[in-house]
PDB file of N, CA and C in Angstrom:
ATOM      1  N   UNK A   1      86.725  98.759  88.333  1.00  0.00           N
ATOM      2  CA  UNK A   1      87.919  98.331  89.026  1.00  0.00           C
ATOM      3  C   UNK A   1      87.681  96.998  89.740  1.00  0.00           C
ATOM      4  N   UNK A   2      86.258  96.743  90.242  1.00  0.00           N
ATOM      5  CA  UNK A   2      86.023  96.053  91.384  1.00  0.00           C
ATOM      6  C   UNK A   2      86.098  94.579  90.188  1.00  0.00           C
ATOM      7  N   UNK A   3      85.299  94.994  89.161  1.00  0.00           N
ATOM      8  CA  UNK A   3      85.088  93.970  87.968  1.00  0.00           C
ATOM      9  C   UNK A   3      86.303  93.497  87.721  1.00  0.00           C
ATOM     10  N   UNK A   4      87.582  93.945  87.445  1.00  0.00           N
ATOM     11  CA  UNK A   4      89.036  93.688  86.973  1.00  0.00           C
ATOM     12  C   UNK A   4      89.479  92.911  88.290  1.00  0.00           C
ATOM     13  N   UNK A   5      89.428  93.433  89.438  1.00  0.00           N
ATOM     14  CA  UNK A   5      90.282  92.291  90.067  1.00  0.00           C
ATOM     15  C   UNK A   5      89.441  91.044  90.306  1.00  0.00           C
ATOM     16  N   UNK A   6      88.240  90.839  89.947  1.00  0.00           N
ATOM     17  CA  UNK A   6      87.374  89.635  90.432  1.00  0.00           C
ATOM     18  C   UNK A   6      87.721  88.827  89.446  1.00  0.00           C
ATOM     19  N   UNK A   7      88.186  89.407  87.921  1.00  0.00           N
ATOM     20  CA  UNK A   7      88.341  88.576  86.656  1.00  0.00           C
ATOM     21  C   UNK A   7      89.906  87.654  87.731  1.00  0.00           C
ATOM     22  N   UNK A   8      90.782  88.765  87.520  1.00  0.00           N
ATOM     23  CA  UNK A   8      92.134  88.410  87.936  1.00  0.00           C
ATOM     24  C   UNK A   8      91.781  86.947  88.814  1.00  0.00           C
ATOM     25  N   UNK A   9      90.798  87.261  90.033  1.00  0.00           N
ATOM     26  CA  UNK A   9      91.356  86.302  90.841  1.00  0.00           C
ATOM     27  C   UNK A   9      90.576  85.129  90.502  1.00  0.00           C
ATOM     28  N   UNK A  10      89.974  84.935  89.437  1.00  0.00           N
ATOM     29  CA  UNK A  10      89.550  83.843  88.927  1.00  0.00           C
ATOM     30  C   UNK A  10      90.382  83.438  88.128  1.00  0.00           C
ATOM     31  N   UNK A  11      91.091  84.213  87.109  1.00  0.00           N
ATOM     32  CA  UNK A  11      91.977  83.216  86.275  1.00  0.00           C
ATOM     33  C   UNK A  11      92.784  82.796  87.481  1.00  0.00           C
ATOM     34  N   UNK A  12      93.690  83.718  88.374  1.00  0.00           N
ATOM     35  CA  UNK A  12      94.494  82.857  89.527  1.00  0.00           C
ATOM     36  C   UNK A  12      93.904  81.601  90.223  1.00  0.00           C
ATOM     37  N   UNK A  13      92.565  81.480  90.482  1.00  0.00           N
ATOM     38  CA  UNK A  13      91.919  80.260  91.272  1.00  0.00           C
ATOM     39  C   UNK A  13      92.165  79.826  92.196  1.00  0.00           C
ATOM     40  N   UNK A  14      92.730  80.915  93.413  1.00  0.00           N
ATOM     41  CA  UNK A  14      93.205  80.841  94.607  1.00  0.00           C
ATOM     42  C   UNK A  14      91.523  81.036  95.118  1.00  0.00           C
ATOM     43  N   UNK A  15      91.625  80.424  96.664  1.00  0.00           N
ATOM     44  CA  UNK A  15      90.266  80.533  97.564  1.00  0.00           C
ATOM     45  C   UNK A  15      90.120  82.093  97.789  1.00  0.00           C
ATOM     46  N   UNK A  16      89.235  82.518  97.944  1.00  0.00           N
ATOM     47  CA  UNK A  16      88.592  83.755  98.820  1.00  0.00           C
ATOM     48  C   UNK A  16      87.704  83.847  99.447  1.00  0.00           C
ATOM     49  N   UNK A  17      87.431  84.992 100.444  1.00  0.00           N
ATOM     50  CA  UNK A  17      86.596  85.065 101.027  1.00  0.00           C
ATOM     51  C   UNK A  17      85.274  86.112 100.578  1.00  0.00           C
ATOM     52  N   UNK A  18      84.450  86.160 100.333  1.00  0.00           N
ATOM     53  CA  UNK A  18      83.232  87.030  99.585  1.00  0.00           C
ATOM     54  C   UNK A  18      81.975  87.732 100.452  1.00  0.00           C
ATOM     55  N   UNK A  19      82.065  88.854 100.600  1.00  0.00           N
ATOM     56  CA  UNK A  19      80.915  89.628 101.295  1.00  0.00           C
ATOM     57  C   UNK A  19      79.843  90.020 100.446  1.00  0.00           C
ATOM     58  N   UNK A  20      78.728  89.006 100.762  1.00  0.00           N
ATOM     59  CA  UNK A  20      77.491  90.037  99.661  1.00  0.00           C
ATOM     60  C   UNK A  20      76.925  90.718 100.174  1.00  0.00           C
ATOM     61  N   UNK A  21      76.642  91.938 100.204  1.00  0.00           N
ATOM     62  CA  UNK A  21      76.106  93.048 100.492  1.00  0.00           C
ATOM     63  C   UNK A  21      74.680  92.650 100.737  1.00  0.00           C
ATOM     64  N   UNK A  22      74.160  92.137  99.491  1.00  0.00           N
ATOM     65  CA  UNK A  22      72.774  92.108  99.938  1.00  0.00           C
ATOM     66  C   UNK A  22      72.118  91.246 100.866  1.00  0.00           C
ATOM     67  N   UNK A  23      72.650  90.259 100.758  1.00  0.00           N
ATOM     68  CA  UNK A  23      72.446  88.972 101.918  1.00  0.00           C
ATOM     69  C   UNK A  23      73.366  88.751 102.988  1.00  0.00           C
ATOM     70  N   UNK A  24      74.145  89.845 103.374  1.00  0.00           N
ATOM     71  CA  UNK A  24      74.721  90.478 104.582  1.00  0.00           C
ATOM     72  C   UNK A  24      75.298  89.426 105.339  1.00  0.00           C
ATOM     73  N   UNK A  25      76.345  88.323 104.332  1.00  0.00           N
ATOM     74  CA  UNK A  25      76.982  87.436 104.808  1.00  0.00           C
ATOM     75  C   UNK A  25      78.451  87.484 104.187  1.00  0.00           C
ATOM     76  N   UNK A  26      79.428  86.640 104.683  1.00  0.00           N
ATOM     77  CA  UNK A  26      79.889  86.012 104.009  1.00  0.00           C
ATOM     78  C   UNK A  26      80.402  84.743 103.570  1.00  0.00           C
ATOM     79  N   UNK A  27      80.963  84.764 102.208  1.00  0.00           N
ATOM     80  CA  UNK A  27      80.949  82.966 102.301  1.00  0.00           C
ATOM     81  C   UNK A  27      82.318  82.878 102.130  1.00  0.00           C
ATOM     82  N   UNK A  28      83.147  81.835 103.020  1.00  0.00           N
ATOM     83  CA  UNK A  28      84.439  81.837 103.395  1.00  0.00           C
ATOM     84  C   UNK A  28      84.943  80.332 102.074  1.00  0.00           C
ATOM     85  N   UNK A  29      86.255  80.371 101.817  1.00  0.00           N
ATOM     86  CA  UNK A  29      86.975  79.559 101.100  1.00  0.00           C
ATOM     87  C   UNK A  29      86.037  79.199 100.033  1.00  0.00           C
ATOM     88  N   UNK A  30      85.791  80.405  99.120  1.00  0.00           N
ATOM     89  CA  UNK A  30      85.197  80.200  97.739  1.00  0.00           C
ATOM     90  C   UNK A  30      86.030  80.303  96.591  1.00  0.00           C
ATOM     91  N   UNK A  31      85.628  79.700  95.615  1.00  0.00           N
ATOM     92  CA  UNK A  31      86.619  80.205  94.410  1.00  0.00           C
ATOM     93  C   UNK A  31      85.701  80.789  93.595  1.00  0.00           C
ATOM     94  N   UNK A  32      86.192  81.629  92.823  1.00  0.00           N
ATOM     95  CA  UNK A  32      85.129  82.365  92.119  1.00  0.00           C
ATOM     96  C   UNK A  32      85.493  81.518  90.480  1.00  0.00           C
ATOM     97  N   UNK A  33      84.902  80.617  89.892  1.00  0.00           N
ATOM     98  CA  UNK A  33      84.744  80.198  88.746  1.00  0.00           C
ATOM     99  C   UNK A  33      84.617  80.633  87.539  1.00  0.00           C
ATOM    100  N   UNK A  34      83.655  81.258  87.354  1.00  0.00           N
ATOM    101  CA  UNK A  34      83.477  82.396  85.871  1.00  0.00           C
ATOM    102  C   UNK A  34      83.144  83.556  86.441  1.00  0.00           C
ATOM    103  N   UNK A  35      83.069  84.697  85.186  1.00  0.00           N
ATOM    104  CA  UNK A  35      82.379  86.295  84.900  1.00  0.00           C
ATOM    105  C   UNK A  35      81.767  86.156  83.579  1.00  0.00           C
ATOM    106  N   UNK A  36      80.445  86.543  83.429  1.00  0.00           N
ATOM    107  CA  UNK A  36      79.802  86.831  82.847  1.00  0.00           C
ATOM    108  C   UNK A  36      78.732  87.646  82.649  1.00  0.00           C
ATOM    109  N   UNK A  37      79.391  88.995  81.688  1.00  0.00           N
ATOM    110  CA  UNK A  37      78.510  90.158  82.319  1.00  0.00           C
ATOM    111  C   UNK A  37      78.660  90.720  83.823  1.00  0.00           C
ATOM    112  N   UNK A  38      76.945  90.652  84.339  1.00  0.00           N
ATOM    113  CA  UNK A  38      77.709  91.135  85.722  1.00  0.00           C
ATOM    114  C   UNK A  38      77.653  89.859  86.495  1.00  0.00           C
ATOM    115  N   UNK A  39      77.447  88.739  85.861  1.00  0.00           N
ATOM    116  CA  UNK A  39      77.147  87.470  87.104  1.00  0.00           C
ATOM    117  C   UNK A  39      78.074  87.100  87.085  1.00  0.00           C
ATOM    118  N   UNK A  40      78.727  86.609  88.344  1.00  0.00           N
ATOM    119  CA  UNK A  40      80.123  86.070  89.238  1.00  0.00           C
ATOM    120  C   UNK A  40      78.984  84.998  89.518  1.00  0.00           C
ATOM    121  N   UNK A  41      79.917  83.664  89.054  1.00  0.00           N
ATOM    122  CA  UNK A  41      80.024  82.267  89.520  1.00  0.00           C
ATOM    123  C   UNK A  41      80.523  81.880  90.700  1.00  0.00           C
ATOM    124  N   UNK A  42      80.505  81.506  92.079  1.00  0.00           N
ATOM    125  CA  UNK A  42      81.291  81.378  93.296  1.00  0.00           C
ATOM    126  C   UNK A  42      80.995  79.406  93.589  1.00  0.00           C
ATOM    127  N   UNK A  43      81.987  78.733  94.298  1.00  0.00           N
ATOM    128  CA  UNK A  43      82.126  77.460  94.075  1.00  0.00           C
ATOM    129  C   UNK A  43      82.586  77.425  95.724  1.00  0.00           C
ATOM    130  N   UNK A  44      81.683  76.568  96.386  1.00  0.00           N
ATOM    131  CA  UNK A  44      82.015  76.922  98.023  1.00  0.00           C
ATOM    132  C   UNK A  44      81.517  75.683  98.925  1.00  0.00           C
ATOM    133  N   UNK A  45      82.025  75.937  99.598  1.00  0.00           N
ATOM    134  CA  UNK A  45      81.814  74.034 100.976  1.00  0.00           C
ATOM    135  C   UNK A  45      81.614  74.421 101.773  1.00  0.00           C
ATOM    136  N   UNK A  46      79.846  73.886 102.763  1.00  0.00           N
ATOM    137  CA  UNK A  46      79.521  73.825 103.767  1.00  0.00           C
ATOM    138  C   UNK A  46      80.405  72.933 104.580  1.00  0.00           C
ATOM    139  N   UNK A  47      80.326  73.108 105.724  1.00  0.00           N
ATOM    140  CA  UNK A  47      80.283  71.733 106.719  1.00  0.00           C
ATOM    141  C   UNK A  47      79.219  71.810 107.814  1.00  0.00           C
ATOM    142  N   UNK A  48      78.414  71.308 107.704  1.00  0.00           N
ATOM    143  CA  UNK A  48      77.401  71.378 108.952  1.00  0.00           C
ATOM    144  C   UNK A  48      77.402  69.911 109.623  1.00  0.00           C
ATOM    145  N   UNK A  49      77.450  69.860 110.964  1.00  0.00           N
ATOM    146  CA  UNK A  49      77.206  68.480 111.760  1.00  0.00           C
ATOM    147  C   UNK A  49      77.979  67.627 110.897  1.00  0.00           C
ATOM    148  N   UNK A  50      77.325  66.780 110.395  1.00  0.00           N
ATOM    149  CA  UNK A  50      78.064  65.420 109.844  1.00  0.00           C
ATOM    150  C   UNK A  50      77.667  65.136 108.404  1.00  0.00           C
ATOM    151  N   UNK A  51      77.791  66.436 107.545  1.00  0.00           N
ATOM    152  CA  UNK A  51      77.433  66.576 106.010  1.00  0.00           C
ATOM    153  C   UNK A  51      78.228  67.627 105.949  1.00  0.00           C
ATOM    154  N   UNK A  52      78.926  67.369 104.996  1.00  0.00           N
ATOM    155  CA  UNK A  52      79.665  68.701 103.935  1.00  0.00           C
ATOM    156  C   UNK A  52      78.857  68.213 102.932  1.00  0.00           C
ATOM    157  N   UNK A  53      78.417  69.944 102.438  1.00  0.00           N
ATOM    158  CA  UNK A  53      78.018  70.204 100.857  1.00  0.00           C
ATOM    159  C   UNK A  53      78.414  70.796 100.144  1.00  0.00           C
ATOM    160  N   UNK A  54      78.552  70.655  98.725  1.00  0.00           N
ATOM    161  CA  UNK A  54      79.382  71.639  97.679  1.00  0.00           C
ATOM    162  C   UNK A  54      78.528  72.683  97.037  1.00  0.00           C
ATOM    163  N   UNK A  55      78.549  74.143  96.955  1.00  0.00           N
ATOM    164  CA  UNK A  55      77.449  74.719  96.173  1.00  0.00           C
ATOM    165  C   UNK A  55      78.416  75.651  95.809  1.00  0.00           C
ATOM    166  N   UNK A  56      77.228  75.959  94.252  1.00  0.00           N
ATOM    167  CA  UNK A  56      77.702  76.806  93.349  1.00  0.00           C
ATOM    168  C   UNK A  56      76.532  77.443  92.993  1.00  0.00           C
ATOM    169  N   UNK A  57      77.369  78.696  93.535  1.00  0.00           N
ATOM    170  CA  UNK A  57      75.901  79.954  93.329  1.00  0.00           C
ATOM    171  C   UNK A  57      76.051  81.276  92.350  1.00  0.00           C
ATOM    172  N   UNK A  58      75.282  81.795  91.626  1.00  0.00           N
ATOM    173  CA  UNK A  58      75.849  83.215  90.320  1.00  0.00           C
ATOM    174  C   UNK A  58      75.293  83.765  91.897  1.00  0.00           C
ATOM    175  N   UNK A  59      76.098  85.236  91.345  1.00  0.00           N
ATOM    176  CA  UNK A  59      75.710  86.426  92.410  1.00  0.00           C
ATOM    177  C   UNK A  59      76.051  88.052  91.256  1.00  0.00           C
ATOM    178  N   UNK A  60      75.506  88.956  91.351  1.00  0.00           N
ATOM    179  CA  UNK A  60      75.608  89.743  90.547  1.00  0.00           C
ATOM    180  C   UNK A  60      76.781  90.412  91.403  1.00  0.00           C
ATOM    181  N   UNK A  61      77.453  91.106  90.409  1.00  0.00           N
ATOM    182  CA  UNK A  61      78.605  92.001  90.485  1.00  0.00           C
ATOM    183  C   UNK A  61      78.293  92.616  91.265  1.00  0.00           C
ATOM    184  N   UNK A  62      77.062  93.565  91.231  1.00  0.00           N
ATOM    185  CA  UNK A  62      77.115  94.657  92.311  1.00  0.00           C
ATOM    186  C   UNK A  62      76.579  93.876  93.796  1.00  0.00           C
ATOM    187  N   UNK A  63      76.560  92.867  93.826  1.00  0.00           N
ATOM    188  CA  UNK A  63      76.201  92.449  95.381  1.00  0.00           C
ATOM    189  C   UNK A  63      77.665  92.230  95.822  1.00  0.00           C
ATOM    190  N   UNK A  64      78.472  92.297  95.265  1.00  0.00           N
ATOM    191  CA  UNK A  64      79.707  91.839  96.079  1.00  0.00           C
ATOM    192  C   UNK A  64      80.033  92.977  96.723  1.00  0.00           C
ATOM    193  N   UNK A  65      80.508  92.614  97.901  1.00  0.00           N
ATOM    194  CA  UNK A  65      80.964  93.899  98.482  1.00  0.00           C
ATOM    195  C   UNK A  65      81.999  94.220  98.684  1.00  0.00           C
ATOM    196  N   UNK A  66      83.197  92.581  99.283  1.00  0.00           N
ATOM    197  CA  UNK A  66      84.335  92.831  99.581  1.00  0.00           C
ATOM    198  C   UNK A  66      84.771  91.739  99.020  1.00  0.00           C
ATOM    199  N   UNK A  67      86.026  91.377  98.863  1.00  0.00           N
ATOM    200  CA  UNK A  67      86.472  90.122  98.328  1.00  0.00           C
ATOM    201  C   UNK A  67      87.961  90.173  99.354  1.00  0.00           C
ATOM    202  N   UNK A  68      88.150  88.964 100.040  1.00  0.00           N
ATOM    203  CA  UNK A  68      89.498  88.909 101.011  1.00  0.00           C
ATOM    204  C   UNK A  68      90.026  87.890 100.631  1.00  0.00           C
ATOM    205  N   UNK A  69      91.367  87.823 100.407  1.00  0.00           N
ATOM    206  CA  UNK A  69      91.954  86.390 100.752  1.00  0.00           C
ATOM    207  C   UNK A  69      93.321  86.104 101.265  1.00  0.00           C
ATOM    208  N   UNK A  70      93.821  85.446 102.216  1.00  0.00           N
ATOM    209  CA  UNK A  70      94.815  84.873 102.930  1.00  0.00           C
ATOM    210  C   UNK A  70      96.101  84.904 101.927  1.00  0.00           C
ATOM    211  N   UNK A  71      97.471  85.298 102.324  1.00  0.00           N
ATOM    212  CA  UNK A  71      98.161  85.787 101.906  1.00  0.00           C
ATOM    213  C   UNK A  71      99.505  84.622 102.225  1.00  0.00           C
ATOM    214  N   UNK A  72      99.125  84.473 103.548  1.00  0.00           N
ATOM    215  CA  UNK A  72     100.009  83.254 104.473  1.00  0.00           C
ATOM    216  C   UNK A  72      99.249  83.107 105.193  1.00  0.00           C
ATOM    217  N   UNK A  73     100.107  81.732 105.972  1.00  0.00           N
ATOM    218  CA  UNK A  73      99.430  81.120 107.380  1.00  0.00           C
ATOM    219  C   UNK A  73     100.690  80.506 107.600  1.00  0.00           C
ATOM    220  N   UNK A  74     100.964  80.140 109.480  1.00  0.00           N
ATOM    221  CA  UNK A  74     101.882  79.703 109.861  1.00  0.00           C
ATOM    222  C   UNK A  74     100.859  78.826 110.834  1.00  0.00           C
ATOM    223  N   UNK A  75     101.622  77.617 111.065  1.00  0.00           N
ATOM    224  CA  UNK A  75     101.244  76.762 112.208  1.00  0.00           C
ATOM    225  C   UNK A  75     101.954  76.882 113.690  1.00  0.00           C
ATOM    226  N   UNK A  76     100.690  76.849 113.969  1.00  0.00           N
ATOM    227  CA  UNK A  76     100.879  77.303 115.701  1.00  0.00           C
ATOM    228  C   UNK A  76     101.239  75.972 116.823  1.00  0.00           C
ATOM    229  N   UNK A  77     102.630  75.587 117.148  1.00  0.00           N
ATOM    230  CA  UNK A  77     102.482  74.926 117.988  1.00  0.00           C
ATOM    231  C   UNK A  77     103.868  74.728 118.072  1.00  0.00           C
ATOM    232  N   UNK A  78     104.681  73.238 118.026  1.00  0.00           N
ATOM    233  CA  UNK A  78     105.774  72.995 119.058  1.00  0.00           C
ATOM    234  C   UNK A  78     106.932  73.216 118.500  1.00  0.00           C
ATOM    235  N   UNK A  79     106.570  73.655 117.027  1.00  0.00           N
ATOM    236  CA  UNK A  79     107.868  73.790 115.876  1.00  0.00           C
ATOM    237  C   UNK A  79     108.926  75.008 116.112  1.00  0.00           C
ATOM    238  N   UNK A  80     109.902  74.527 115.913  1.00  0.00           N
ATOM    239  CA  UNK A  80     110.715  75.628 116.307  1.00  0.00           C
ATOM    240  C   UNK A  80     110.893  76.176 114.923  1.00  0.00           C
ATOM    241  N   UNK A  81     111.233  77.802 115.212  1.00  0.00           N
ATOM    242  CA  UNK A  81     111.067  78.328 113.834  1.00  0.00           C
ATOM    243  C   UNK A  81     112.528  78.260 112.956  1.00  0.00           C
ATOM    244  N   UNK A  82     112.267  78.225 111.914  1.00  0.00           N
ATOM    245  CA  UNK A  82     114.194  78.522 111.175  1.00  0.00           C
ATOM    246  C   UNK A  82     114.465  80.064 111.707  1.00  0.00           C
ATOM    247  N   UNK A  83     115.930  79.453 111.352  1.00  0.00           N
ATOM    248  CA  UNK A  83     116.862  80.809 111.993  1.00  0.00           C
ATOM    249  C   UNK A  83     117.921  80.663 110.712  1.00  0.00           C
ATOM    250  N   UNK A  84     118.666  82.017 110.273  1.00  0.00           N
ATOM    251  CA  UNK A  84     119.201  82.005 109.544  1.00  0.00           C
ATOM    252  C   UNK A  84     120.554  80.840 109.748  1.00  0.00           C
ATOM    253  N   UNK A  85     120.866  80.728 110.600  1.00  0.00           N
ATOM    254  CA  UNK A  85     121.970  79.391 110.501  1.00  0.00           C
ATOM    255  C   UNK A  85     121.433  77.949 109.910  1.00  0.00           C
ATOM    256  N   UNK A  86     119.951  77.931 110.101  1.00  0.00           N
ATOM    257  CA  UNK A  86     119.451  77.107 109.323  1.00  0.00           C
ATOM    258  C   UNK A  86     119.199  76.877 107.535  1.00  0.00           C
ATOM    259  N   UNK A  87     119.355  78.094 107.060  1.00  0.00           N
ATOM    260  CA  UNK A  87     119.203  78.220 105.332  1.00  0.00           C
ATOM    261  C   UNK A  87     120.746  77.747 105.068  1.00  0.00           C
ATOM    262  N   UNK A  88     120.690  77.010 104.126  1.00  0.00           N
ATOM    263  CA  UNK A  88     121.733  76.397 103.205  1.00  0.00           C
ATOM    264  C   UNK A  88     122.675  77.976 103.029  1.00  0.00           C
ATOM    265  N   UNK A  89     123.680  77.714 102.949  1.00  0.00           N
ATOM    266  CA  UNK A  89     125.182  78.802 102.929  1.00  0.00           C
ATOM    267  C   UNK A  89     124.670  79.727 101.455  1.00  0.00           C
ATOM    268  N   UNK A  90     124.545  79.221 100.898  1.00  0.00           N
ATOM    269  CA  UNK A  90     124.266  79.908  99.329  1.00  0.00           C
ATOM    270  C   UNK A  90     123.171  80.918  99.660  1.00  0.00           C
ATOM    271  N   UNK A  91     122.152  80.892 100.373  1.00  0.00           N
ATOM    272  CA  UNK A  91     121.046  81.919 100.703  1.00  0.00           C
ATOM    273  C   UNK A  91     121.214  82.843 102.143  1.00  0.00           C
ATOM    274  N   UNK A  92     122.102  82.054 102.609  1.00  0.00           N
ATOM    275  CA  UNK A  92     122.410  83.461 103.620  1.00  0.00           C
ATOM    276  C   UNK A  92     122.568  84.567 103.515  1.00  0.00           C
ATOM    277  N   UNK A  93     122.388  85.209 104.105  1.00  0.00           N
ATOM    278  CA  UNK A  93     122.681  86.881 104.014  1.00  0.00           C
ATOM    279  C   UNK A  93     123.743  87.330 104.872  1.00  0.00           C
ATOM    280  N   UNK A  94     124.951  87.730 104.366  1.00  0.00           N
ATOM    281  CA  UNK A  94     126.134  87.923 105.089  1.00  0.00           C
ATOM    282  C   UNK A  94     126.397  88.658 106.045  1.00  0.00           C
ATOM    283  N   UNK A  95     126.548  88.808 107.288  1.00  0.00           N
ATOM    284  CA  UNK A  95     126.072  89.871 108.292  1.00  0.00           C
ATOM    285  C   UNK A  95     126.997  91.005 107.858  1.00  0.00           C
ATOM    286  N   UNK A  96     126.454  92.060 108.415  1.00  0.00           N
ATOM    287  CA  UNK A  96     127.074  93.311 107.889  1.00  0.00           C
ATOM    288  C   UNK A  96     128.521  93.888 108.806  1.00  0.00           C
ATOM    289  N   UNK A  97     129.123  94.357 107.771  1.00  0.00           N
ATOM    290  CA  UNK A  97     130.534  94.371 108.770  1.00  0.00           C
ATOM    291  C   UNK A  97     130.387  95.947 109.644  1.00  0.00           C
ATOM    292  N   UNK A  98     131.352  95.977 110.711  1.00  0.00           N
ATOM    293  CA  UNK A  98     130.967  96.987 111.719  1.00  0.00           C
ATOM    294  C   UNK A  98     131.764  97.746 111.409  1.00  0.00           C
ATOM    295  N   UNK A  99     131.493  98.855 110.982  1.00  0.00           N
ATOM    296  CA  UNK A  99     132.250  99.948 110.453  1.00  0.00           C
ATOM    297  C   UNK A  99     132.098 100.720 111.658  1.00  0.00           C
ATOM    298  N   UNK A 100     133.856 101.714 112.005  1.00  0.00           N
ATOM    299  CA  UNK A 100     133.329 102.439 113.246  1.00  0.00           C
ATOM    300  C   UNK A 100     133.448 103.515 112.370  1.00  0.00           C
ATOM    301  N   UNK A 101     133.064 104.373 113.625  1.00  0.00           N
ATOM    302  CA  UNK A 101     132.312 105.612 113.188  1.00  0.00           C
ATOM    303  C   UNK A 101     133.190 106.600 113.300  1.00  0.00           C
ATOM    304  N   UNK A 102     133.291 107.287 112.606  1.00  0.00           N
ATOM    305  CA  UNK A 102     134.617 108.677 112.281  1.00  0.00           C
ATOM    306  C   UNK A 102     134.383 109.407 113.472  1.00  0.00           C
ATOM    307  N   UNK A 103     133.423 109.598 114.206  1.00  0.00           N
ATOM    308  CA  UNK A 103     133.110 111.009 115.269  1.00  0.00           C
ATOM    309  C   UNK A 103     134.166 110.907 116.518  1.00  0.00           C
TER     310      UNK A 103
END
């Protein structure tokens, strides 16, 4: 199972996040590149001090432990959020009419 979604999210080629079990880390905003057999390809960026580095490391299937990745993100600060009076007329959602109640 664990093998099937790791294929998936490589053909997708969205970032993830990767827990290896055995080296009891993880490595954040990776893409996982190939499968082969049980070796997973992972493609990932340091930043330390005043060097970013690019590495690409195999890791065997069974060291993976967890695989996460970000779904959304919103920015935090002075923006005011949309409100439905803001979506164009065609995508509104029509408020619901007030039916009273028989009782």
């Amino acid at each position: 199972m664990l093998h099937r979604k790791i294929y998936q999210l490589c053909c997708d080629g969205r970032e993830v996040n990767i827990f290896l079990r055995d080296q009891q880390r993880w490595i954040d905003r990776a893409r996982i590149i190939d499968i082969e057999g049980d070796l997973v390809t992972i493609r990932y960026e340091t930043d330390e001090e005043d060097e970013v580095s690019a590495w690409e490391e195999m890791v065997r299937l069974e060291s993976v432990g967890s695989v996460t990745q970000k779904l959304a993100s919103v920015v935090r600060g002075q923006l005011e959020p949309l409100v439905s009076e803001d979506c164009p007329e065609a995508e509104q959602i029509p408020p619901h009419s007030q039916d009273s109640n028989p009782d």
